[in-house]
PDB file of N, CA and C in Angstrom:
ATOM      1  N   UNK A   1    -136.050 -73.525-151.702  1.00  0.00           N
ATOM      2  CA  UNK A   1    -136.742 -72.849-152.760  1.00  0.00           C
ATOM      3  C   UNK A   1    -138.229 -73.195-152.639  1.00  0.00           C
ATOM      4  N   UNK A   2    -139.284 -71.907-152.928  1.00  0.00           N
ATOM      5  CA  UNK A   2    -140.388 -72.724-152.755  1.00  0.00           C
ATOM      6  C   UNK A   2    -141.111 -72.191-153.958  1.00  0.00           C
ATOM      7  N   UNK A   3    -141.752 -73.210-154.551  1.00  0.00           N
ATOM      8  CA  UNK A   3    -142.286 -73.623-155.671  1.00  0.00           C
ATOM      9  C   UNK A   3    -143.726 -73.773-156.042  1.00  0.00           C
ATOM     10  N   UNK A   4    -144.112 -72.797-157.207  1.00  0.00           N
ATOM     11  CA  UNK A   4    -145.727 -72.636-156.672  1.00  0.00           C
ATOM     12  C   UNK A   4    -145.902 -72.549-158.315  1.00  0.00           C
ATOM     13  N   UNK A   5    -145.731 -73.892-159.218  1.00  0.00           N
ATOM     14  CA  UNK A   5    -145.727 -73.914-160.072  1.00  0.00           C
ATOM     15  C   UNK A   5    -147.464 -74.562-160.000  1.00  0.00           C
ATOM     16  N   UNK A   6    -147.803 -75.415-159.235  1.00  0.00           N
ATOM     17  CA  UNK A   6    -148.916 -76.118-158.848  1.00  0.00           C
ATOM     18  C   UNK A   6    -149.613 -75.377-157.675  1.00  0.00           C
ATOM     19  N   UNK A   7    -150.753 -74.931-158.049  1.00  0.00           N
ATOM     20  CA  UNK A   7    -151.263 -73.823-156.929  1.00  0.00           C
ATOM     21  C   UNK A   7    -152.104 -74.717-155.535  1.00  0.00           C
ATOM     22  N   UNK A   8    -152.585 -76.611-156.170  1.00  0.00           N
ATOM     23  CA  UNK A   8    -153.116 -77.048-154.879  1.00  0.00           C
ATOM     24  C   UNK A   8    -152.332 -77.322-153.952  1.00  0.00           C
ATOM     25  N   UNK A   9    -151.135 -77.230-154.167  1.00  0.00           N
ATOM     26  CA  UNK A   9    -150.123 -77.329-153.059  1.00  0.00           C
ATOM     27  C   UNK A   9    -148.895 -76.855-152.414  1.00  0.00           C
ATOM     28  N   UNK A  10    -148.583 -76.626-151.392  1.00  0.00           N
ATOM     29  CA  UNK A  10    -147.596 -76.018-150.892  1.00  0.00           C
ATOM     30  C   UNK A  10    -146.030 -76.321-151.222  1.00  0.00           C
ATOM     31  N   UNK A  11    -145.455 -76.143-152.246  1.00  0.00           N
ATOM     32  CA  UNK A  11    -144.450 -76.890-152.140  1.00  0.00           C
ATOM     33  C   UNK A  11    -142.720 -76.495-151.917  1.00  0.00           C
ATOM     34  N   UNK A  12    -142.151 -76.514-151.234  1.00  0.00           N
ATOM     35  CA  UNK A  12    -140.509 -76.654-151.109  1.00  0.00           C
ATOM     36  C   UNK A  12    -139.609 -77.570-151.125  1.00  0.00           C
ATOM     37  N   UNK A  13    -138.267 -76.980-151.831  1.00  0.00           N
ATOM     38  CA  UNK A  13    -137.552 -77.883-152.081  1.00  0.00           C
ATOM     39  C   UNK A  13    -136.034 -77.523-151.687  1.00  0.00           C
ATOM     40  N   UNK A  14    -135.124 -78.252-151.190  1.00  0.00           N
ATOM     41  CA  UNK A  14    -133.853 -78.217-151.037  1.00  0.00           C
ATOM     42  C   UNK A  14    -133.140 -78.725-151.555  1.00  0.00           C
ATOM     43  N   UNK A  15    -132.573 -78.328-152.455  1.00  0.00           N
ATOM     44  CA  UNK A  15    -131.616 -78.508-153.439  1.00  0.00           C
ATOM     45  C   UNK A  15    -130.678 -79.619-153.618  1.00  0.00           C
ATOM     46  N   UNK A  16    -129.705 -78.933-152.116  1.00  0.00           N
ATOM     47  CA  UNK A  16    -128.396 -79.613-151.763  1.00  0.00           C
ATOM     48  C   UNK A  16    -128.774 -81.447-151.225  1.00  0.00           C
ATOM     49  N   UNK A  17    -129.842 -81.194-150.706  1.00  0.00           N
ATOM     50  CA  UNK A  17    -130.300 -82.484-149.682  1.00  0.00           C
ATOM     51  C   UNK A  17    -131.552 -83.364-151.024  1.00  0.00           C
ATOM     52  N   UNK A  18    -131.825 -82.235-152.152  1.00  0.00           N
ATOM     53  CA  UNK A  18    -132.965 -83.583-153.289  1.00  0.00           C
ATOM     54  C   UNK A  18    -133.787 -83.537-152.710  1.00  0.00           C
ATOM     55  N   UNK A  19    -134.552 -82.654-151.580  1.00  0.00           N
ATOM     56  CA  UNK A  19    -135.494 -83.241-150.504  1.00  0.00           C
ATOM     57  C   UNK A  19    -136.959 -82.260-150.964  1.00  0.00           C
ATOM     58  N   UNK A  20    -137.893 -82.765-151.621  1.00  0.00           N
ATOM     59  CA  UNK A  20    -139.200 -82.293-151.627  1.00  0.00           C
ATOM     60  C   UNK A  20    -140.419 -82.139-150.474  1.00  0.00           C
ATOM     61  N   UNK A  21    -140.932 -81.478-149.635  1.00  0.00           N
ATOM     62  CA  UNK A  21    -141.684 -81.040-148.821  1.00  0.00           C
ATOM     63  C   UNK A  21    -143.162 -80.620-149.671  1.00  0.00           C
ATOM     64  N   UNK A  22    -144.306 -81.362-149.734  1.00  0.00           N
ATOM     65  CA  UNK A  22    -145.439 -80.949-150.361  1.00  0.00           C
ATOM     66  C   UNK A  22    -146.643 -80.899-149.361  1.00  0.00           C
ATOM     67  N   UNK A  23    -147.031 -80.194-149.259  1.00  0.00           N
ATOM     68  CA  UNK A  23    -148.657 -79.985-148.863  1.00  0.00           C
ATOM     69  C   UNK A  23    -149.844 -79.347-149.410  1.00  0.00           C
ATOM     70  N   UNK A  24    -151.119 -80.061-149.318  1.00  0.00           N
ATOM     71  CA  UNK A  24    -152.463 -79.966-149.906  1.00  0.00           C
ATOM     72  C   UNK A  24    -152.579 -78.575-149.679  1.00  0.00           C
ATOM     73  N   UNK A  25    -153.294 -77.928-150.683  1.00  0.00           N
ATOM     74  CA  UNK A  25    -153.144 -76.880-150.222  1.00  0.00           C
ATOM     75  C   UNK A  25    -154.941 -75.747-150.856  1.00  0.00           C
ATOM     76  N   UNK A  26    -155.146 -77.115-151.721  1.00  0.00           N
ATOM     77  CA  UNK A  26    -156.658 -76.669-152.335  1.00  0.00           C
ATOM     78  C   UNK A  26    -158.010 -76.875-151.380  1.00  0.00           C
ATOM     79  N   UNK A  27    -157.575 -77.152-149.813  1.00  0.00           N
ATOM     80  CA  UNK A  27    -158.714 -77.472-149.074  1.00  0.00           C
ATOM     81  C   UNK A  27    -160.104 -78.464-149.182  1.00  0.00           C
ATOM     82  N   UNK A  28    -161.039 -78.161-149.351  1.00  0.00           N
ATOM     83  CA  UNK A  28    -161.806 -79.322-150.334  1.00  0.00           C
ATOM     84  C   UNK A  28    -162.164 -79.808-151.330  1.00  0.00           C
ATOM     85  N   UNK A  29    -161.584 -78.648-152.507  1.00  0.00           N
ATOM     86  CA  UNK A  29    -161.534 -79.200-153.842  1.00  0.00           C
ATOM     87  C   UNK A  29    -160.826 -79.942-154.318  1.00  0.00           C
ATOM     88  N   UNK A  30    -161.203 -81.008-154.368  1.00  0.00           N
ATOM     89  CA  UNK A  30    -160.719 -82.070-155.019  1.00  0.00           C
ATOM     90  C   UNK A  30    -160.396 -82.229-156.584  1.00  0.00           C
ATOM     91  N   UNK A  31    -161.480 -81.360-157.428  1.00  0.00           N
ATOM     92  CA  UNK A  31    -161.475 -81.367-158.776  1.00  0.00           C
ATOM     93  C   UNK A  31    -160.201 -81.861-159.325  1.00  0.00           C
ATOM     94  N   UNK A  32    -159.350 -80.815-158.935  1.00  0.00           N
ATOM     95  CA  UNK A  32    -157.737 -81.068-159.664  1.00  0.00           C
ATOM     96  C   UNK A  32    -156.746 -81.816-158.800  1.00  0.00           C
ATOM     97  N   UNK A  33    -157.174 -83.025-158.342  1.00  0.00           N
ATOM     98  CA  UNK A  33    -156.451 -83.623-157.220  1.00  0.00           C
ATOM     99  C   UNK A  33    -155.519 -84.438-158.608  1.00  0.00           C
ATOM    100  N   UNK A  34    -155.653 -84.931-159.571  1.00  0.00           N
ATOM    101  CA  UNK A  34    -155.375 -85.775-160.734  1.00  0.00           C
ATOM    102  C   UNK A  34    -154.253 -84.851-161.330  1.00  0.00           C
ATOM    103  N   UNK A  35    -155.032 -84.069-161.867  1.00  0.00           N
ATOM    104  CA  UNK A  35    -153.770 -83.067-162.929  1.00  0.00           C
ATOM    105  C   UNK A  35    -152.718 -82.591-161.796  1.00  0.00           C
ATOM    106  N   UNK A  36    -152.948 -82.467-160.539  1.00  0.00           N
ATOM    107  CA  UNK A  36    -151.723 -81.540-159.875  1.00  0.00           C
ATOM    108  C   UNK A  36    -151.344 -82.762-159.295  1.00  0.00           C
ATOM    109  N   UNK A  37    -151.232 -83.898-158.530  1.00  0.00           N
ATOM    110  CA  UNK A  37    -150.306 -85.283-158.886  1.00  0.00           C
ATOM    111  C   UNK A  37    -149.550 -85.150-159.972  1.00  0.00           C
ATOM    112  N   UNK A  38    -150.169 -84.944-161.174  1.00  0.00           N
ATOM    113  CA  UNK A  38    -149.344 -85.508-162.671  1.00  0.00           C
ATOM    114  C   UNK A  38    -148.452 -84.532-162.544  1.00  0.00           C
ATOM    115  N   UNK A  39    -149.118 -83.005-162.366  1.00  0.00           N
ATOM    116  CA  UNK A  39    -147.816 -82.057-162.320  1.00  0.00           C
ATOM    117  C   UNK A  39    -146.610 -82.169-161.200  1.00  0.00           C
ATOM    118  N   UNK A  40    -146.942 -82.590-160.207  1.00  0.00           N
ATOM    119  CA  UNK A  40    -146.090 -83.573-159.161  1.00  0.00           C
ATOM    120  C   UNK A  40    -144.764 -84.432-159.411  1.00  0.00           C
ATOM    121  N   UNK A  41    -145.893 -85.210-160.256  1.00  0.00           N
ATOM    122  CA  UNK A  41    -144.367 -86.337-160.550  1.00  0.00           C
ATOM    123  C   UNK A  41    -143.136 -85.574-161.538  1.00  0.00           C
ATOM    124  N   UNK A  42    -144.062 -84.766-162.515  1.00  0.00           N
ATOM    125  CA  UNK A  42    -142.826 -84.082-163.089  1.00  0.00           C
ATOM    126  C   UNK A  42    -142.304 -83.532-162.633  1.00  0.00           C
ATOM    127  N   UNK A  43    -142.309 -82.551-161.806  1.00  0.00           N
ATOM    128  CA  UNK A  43    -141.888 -81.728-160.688  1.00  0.00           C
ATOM    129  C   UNK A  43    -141.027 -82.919-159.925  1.00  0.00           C
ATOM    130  N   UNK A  44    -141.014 -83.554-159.430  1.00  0.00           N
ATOM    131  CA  UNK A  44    -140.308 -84.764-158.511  1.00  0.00           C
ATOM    132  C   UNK A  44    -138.684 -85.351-159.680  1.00  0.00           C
ATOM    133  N   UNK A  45    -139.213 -85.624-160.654  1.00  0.00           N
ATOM    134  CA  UNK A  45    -138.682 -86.178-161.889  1.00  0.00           C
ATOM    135  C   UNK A  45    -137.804 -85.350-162.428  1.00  0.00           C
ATOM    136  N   UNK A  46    -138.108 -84.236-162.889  1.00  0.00           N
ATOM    137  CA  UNK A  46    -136.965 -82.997-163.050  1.00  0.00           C
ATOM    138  C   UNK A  46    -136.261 -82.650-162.363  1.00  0.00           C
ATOM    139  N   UNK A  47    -136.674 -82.702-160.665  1.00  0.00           N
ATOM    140  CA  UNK A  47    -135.786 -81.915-159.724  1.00  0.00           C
ATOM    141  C   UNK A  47    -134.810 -83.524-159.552  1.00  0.00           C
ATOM    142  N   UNK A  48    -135.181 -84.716-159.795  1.00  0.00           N
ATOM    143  CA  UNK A  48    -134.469 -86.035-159.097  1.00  0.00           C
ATOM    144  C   UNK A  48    -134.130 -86.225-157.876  1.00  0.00           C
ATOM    145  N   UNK A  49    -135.900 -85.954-157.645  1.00  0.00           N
ATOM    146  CA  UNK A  49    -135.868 -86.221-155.831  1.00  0.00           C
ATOM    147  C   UNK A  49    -135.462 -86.787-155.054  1.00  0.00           C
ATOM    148  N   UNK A  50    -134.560 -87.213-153.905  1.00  0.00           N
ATOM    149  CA  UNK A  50    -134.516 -88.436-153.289  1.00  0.00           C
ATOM    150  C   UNK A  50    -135.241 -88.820-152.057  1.00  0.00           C
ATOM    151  N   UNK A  51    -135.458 -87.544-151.406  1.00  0.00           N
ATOM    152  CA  UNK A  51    -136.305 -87.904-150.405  1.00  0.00           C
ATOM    153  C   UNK A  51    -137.608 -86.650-150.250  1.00  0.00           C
ATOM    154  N   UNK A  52    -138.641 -87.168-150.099  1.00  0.00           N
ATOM    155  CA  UNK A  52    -140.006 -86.298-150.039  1.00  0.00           C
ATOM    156  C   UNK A  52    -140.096 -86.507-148.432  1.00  0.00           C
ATOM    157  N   UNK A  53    -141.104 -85.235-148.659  1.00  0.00           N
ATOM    158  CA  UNK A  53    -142.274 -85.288-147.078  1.00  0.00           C
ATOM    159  C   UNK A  53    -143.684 -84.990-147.683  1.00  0.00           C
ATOM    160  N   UNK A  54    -144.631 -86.118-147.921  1.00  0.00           N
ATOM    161  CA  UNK A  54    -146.257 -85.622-148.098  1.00  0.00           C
ATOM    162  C   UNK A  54    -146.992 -85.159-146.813  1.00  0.00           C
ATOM    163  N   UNK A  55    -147.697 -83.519-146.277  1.00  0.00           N
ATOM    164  CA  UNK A  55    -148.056 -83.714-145.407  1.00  0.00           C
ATOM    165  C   UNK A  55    -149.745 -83.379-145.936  1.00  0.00           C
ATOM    166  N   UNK A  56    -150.450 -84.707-146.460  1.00  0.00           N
ATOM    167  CA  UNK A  56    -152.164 -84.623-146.881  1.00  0.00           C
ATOM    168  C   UNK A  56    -153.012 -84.919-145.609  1.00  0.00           C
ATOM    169  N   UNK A  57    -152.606 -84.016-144.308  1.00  0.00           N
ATOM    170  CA  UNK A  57    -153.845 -83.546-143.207  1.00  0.00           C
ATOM    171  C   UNK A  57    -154.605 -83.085-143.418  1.00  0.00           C
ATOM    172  N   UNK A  58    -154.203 -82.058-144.743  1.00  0.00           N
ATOM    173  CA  UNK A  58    -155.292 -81.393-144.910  1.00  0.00           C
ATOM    174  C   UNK A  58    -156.110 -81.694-146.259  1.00  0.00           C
ATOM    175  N   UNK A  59    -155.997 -82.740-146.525  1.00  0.00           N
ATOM    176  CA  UNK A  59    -156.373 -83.409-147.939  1.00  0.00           C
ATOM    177  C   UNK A  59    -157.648 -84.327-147.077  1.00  0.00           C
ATOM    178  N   UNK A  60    -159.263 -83.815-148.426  1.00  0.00           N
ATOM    179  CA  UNK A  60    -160.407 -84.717-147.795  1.00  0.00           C
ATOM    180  C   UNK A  60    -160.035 -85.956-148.009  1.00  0.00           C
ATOM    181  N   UNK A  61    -160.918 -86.700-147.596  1.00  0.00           N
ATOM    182  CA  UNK A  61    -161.206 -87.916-147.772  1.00  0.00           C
ATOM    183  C   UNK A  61    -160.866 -88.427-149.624  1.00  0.00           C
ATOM    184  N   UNK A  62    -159.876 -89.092-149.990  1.00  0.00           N
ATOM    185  CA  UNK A  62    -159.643 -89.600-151.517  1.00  0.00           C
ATOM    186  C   UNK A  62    -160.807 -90.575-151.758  1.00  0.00           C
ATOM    187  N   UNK A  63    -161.569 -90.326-152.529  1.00  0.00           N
ATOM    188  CA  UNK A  63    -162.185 -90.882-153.046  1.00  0.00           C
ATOM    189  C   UNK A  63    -162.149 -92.360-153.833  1.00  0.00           C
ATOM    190  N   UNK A  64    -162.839 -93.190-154.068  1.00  0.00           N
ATOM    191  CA  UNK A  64    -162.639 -94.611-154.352  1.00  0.00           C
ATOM    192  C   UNK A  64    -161.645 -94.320-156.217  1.00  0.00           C
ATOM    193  N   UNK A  65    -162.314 -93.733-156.263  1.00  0.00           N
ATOM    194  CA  UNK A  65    -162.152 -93.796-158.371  1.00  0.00           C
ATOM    195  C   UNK A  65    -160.254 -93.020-157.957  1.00  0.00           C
ATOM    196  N   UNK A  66    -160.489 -92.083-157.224  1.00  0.00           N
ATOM    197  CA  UNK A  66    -158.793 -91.649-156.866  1.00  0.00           C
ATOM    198  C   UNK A  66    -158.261 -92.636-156.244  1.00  0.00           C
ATOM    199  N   UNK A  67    -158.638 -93.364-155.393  1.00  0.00           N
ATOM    200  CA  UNK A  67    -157.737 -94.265-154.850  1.00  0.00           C
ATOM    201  C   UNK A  67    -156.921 -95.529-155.995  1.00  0.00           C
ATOM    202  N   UNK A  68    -158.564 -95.481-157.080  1.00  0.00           N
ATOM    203  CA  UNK A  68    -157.702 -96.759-158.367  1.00  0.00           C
ATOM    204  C   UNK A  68    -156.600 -96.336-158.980  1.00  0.00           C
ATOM    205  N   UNK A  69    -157.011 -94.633-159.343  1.00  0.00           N
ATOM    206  CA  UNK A  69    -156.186 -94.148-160.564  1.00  0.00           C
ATOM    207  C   UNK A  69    -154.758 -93.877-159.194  1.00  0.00           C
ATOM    208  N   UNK A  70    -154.646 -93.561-158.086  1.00  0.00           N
ATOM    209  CA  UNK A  70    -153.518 -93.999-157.810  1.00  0.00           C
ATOM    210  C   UNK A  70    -152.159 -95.036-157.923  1.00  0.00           C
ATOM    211  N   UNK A  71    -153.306 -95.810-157.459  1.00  0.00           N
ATOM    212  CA  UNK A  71    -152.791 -97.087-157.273  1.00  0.00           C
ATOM    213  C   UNK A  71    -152.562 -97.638-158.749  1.00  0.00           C
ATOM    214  N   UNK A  72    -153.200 -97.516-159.666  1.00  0.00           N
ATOM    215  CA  UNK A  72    -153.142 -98.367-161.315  1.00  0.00           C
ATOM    216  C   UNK A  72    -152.026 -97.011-162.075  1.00  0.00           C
ATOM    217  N   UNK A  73    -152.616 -96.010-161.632  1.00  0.00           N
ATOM    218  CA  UNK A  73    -151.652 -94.879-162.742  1.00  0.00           C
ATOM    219  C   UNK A  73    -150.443 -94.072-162.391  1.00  0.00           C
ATOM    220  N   UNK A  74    -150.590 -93.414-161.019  1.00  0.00           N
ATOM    221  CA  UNK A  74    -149.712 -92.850-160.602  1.00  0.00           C
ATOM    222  C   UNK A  74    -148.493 -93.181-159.476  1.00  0.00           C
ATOM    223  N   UNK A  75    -148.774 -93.949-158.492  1.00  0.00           N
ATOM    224  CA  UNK A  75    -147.665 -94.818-157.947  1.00  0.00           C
ATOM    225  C   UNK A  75    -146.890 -95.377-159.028  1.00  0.00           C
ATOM    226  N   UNK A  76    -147.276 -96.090-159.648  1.00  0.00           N
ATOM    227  CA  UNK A  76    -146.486 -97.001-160.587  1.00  0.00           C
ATOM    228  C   UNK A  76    -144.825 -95.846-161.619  1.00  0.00           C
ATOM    229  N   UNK A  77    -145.907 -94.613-161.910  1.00  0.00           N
ATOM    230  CA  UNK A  77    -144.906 -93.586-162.412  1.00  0.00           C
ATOM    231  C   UNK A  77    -143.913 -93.010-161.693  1.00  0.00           C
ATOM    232  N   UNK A  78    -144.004 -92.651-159.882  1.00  0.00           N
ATOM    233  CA  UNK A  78    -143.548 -92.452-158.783  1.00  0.00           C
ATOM    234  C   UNK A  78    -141.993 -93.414-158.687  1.00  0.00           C
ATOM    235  N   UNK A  79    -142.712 -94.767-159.377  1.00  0.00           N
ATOM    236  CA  UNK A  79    -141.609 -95.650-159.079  1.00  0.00           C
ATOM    237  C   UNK A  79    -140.443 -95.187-159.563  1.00  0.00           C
ATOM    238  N   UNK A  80    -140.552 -94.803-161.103  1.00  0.00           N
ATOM    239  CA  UNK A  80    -139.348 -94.642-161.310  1.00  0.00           C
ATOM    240  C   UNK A  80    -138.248 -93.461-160.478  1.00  0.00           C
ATOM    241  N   UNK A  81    -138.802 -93.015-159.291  1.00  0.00           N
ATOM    242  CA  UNK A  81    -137.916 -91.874-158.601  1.00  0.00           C
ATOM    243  C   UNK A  81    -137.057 -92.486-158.289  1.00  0.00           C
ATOM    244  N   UNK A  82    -135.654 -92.188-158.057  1.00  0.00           N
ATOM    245  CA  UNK A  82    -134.869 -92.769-156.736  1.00  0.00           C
ATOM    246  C   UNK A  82    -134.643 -92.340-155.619  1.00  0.00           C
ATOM    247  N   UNK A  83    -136.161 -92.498-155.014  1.00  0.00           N
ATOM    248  CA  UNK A  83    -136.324 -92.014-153.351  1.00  0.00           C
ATOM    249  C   UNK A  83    -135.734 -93.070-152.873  1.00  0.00           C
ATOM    250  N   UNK A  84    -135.221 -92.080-151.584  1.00  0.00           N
ATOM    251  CA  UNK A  84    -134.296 -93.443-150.471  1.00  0.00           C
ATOM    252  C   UNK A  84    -135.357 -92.843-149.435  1.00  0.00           C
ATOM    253  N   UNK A  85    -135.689 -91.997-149.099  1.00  0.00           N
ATOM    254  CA  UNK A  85    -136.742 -91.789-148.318  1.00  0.00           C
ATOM    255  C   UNK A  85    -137.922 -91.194-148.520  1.00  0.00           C
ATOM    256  N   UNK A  86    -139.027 -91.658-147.705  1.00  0.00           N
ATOM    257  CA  UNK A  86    -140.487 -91.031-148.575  1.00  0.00           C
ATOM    258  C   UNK A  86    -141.206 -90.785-146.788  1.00  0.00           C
ATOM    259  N   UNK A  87    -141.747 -89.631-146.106  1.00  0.00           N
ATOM    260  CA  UNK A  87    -142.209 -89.323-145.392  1.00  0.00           C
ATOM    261  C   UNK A  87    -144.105 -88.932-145.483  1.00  0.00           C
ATOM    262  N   UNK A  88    -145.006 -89.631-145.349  1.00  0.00           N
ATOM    263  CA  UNK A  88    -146.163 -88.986-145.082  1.00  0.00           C
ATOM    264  C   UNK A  88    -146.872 -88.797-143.703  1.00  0.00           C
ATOM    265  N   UNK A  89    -146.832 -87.647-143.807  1.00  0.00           N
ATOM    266  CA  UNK A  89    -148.048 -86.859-142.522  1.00  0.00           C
ATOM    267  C   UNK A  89    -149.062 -86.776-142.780  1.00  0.00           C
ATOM    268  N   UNK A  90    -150.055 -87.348-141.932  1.00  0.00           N
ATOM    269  CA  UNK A  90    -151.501 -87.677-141.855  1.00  0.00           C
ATOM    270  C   UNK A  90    -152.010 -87.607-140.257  1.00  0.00           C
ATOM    271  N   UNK A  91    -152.808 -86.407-140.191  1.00  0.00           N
ATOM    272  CA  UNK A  91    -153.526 -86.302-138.101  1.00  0.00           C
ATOM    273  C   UNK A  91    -154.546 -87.482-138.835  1.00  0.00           C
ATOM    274  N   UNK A  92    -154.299 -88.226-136.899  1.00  0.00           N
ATOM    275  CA  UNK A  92    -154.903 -89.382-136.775  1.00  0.00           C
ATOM    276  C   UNK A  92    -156.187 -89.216-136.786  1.00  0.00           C
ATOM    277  N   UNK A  93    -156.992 -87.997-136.900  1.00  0.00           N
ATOM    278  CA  UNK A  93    -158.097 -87.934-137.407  1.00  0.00           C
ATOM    279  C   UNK A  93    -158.635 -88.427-138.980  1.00  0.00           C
ATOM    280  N   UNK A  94    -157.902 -88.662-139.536  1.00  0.00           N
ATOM    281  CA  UNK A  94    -158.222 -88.530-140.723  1.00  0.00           C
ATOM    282  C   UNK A  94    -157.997 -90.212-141.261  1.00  0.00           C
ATOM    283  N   UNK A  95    -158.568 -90.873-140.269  1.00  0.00           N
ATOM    284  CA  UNK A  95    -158.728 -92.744-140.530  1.00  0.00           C
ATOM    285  C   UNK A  95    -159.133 -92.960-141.905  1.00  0.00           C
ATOM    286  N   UNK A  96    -160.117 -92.256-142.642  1.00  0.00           N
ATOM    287  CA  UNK A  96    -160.250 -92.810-144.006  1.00  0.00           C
ATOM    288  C   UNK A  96    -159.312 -92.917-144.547  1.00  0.00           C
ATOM    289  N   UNK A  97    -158.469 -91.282-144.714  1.00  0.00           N
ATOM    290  CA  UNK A  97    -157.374 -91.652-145.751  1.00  0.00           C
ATOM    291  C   UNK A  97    -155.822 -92.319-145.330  1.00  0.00           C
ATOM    292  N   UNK A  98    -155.888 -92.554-143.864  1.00  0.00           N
ATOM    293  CA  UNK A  98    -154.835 -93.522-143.390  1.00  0.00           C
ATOM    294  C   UNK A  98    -155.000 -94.873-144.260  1.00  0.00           C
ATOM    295  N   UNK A  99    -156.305 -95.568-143.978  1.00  0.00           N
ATOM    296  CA  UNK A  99    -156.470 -96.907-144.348  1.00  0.00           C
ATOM    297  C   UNK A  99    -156.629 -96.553-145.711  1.00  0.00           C
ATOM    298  N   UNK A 100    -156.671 -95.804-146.690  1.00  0.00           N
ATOM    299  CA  UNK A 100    -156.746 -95.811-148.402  1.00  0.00           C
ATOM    300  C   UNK A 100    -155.382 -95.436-148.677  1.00  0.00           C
ATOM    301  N   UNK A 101    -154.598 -95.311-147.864  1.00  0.00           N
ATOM    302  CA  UNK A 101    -152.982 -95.011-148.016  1.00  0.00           C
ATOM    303  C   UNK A 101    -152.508 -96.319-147.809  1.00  0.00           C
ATOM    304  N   UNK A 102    -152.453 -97.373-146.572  1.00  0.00           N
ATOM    305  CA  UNK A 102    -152.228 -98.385-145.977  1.00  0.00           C
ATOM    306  C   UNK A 102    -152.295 -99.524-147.227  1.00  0.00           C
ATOM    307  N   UNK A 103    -153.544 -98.892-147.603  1.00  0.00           N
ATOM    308  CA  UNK A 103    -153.875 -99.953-148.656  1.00  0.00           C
ATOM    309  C   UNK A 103    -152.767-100.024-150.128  1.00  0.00           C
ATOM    310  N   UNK A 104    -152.971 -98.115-150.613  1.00  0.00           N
ATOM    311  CA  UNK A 104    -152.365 -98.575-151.523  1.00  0.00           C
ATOM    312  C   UNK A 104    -151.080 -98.457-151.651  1.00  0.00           C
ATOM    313  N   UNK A 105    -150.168 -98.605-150.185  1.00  0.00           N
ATOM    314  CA  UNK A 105    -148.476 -98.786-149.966  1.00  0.00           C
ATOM    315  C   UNK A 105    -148.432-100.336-149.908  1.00  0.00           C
ATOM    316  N   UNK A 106    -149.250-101.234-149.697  1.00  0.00           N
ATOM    317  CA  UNK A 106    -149.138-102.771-149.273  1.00  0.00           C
ATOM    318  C   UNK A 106    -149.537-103.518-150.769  1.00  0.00           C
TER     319      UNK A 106
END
């Protein structure tokens, strides 16, 4: 099923398998990088995801103030999923937001 309740991102889902597939999909606007996360987790939370694929290649560089409110606001809400698997795609071009990911999975 694919799902375009959130317009910055690409999203599908498979039902039978719980399995969410998301990609960036607002190019460099960042503006609504916050509200379409939040709409995310609900989206994740309603469907009772178990396993995702993030593919943010095409997501700029996250910014420092996004990287806090990640890490302090929205991971923490994520937690309550019961993912058994969590997949992110990132081209190795994109070293900033590898190491601001690295960071805030550790």
């Amino acid at each position: 099923m694919i799902i375009t309740d959130i317009k910055e991102f690409k999203i599908q889902y498979d039902e039978p398998l719980r399995f969410l597939r998301v990609e960036w999909a607002a190019g460099r606007d960042m503006r609504r990088l916050r509200a379409a996360l939040e709409q995310l987790s609900q989206v994740a939370i309603r469907l009772q995801v178990t396993h995702g694929l993030l593919a943010v290649d095409t997501l700029p560089d996250i910014s420092a103030y996004d990287q806090i409110w990640l890490g302090s606001q929205w991971l923490p809400k994520m937690a309550g999923l019961s993912l058994t698997q969590a997949v992110i795609v990132l081209s190795s071009g994109k070293v900033y937001n590898q190491q601001a990911i690295e960071t805030l999975l550790t």
